[in-house]
Protein backbone atom coordinates (compact mmCIF):
# COMPACT_ATOMS: atom_id res chain seq x y z
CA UNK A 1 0.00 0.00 0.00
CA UNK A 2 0.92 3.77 -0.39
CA UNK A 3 0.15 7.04 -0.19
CA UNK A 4 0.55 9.66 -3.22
CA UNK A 5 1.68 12.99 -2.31
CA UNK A 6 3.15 16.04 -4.59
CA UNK A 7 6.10 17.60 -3.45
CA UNK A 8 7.50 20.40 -5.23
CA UNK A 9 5.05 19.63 -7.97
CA UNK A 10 6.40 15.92 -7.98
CA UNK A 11 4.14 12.87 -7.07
CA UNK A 12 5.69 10.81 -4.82
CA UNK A 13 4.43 7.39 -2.90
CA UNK A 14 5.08 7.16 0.56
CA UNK A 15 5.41 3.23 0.39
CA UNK A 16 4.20 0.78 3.75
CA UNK A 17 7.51 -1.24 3.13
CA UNK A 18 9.41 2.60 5.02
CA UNK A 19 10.67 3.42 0.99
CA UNK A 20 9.73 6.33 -0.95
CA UNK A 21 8.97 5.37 -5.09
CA UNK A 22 9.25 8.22 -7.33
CA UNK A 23 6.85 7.35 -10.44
CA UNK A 24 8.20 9.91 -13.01
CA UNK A 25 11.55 8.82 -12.35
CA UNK A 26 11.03 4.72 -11.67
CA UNK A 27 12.85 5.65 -8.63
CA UNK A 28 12.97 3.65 -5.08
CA UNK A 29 14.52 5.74 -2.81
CA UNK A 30 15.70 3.69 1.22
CA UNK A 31 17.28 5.74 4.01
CA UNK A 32 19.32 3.96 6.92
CA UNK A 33 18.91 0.30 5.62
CA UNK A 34 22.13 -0.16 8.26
CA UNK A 35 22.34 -3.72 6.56
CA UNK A 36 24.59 -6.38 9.43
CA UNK A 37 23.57 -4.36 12.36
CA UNK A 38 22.89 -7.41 14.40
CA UNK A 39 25.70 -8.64 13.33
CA UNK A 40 27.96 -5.64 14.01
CA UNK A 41 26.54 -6.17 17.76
CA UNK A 42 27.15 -10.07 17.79
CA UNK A 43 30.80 -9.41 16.76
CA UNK A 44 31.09 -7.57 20.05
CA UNK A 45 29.52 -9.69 22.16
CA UNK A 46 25.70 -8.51 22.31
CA UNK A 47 23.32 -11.86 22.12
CA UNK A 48 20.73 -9.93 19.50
CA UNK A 49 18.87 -12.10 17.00
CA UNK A 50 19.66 -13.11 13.73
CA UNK A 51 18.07 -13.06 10.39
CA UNK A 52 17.47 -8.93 9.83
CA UNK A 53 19.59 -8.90 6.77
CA UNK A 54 17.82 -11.32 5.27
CA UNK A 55 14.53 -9.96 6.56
CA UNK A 56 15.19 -6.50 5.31
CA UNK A 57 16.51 -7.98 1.87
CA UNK A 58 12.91 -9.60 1.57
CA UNK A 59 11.31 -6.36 1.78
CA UNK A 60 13.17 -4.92 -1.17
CA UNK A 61 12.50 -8.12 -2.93
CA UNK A 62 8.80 -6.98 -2.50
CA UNK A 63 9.06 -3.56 -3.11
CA UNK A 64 10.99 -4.04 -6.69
CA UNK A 65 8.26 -7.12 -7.23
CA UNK A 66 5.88 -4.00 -6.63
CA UNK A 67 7.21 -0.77 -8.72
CA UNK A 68 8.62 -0.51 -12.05
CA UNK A 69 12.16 0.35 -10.80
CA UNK A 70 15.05 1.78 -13.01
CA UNK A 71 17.03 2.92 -10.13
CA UNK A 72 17.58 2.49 -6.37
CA UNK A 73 19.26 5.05 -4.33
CA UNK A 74 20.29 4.56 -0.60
CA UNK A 75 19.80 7.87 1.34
CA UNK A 76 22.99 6.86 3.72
CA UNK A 77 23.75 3.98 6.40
CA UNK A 78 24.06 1.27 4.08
CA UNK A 79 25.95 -0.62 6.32
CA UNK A 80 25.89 -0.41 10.06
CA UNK A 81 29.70 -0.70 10.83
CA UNK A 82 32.86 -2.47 10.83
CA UNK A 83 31.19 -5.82 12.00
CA UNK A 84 28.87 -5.75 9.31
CA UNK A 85 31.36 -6.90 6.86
CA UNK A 86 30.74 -10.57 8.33
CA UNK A 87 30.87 -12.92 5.75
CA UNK A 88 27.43 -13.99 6.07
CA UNK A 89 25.99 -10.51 5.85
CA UNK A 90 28.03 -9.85 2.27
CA UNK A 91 27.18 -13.41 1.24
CA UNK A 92 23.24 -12.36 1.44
CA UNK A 93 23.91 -9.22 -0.09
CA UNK A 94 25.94 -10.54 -3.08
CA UNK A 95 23.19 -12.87 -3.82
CA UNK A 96 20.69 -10.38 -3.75
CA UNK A 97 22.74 -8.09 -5.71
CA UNK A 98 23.04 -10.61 -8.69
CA UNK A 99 19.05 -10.94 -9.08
CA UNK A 100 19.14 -7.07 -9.82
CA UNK A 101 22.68 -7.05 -11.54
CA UNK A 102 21.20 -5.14 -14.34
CA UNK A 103 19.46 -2.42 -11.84
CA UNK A 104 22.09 0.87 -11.34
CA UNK A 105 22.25 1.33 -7.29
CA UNK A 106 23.94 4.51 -5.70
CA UNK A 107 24.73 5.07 -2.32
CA UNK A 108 24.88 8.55 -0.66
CA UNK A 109 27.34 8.15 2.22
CA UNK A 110 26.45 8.89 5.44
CA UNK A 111 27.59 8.53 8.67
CA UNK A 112 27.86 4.85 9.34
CA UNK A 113 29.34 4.71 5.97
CA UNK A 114 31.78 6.73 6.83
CA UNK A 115 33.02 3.96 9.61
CA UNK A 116 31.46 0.87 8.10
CA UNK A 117 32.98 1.53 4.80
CA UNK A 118 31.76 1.21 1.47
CA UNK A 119 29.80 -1.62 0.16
CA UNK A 120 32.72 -4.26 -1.79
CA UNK A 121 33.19 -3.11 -5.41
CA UNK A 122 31.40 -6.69 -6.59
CA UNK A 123 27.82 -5.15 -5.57
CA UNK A 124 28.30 -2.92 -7.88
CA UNK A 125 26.79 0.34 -5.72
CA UNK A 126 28.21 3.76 -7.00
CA UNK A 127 29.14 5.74 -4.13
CA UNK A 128 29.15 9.39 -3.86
CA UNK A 129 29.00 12.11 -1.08
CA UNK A 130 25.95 14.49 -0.26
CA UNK A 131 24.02 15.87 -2.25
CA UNK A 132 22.74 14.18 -4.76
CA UNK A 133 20.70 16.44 -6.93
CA UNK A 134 17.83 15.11 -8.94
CA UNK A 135 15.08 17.02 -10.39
CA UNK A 136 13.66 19.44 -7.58
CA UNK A 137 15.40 17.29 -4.48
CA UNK A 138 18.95 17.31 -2.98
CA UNK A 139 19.19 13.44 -1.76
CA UNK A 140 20.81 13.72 1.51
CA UNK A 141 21.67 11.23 4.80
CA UNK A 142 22.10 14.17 6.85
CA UNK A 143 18.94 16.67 6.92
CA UNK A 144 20.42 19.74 6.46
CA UNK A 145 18.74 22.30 4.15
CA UNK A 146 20.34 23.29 0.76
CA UNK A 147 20.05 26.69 -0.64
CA UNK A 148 18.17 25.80 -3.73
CA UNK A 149 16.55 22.17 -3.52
CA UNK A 150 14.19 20.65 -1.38
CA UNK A 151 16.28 17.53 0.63
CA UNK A 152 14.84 14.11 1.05
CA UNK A 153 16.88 12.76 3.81
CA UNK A 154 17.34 9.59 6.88
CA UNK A 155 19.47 9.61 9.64
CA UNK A 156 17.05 10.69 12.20
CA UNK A 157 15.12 7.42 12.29
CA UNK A 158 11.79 9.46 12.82
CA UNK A 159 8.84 7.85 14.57
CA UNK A 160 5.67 9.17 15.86
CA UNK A 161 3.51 8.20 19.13
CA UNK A 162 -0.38 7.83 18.23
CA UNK A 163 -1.96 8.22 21.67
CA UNK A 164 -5.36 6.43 22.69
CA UNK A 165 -7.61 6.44 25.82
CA UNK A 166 -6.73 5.20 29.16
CA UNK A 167 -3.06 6.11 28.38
CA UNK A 168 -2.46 3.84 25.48
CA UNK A 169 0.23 4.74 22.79
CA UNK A 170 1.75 3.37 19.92
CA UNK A 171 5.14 4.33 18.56
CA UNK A 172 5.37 3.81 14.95
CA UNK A 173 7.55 5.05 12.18
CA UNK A 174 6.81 7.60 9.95
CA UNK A 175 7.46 9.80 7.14
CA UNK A 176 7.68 13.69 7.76
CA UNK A 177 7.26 15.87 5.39
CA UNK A 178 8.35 20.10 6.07
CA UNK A 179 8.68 22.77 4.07
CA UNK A 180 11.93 22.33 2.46
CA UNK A 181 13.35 19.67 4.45
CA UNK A 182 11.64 16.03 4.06
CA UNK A 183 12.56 12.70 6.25
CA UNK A 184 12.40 9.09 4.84
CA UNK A 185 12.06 6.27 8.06
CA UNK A 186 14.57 3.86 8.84
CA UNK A 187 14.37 1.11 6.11
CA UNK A 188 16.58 -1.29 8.45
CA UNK A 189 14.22 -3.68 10.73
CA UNK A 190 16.81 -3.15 13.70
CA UNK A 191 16.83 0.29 14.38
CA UNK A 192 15.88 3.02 16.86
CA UNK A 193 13.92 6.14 15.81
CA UNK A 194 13.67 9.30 16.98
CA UNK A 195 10.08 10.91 18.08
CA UNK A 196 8.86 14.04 16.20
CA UNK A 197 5.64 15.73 16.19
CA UNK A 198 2.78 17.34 13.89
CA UNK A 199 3.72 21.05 13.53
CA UNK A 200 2.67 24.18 11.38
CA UNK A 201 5.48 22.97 9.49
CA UNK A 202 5.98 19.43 9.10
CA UNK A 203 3.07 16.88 7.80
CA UNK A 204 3.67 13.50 9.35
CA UNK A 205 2.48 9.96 7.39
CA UNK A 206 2.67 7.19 9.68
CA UNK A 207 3.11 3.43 8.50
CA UNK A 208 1.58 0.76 10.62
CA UNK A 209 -1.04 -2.51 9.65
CA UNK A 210 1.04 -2.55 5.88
CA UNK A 211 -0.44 1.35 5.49
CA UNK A 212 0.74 4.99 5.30
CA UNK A 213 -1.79 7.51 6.46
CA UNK A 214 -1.76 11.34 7.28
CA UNK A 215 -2.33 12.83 10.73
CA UNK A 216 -4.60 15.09 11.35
């Protein structure tokens, strides 16, 4: 499921799988995918489960199932860090590399990049530092504004809290959408997020039940 917004006089889909698709440009666009994060953690000693890589890698498997896809750009945090060159991370990432070998991927460093280093030359993912400038958006990791384009950027993680009666709440993550500065959720299934609210200035889409809605 998604949700079509315009943006700068673009349509984009704000998709349920924490991806943005760009229809004019058959574009899938993941933030903070922090591929072999669990298994950075279990290479220092932290008993966390297994099985996110190959979890996460399922996801894009439905999402490019899903959209007509000529290109995939990674908004940042590709990889988590130094532990996440385990063999058995790169081993899942190499074969789902070659079932898209034809399909150009570029990654826009960010910050774990930066100590994880950059994906091995055989995945065949062009690298380049912020920003990336495409049609009306600078494609950013960090959400900084730029002077002339509106960004499209990770790193915070952003989630929202949806509050009920009797002091129920549910955290879930979320798109949030501002005025010239626009965050994409953590694509990775292992990571934290970061709460942010519904302001004069910032339209939040939350993703929960396999749907993206607006909140009022």
């Amino acid at each position: 499921m998604h949700c079509s917004v315009t943006l700068e006089g673009e349509e984009l889909w704000l998709l349920a799988d924490k991806a943005i698709y760009w229809p004019a440009r058959q574009c899938l666009l993941i933030a903070d995918a922090h591929f072999g994060k669990a298994a950075a953690y279990r290479s220092l000693g932290q008993p966390v489960p297994q099985g996110t890589t190959s979890e996460n890698l399922r996801r894009l498997d439905r999402l490019l199932a899903a959209q007509a896809c000529q290109q995939m750009i990674f908004l940042g945090d590709f990889l988590h860090g130094p532990g996440s060159q385990a063999s058995g991370t790169l081993g899942a990432l190499r074969a789902w590399r070659g079932r898209y070998r034809d399909l150009p991927m570029t990654l826009i460093r960010g910050n774990h990049d930066k100590r994880a280093g950059d994906p091995p030359a055989d995945l065949k993912i062009e690298v380049i530092p912020e920003p990336m400038l495409m049609g009306p958006f600078a494609l950013q990791h960090e959400p900084n504004a730029h002077a002339s384009h509106h960004v499209l950027a990770g790193h915070v993680h952003p989630v929202h809290r949806l509050r009920g009666k009797g002091r129920q709440s549910l955290r879930l993550p979320c798109f949030q959408l501002g005025k010239r500065v626009s965050l994409l959720p953590a694509f990775g299934s292992f990571t934290g997020g970061y709460g942010v609210e519904q302001d004069d200035d910032h339209q939040i889409y939350v993703i929960g039940d396999h749907q993206v809605w607006p909140i009022q």
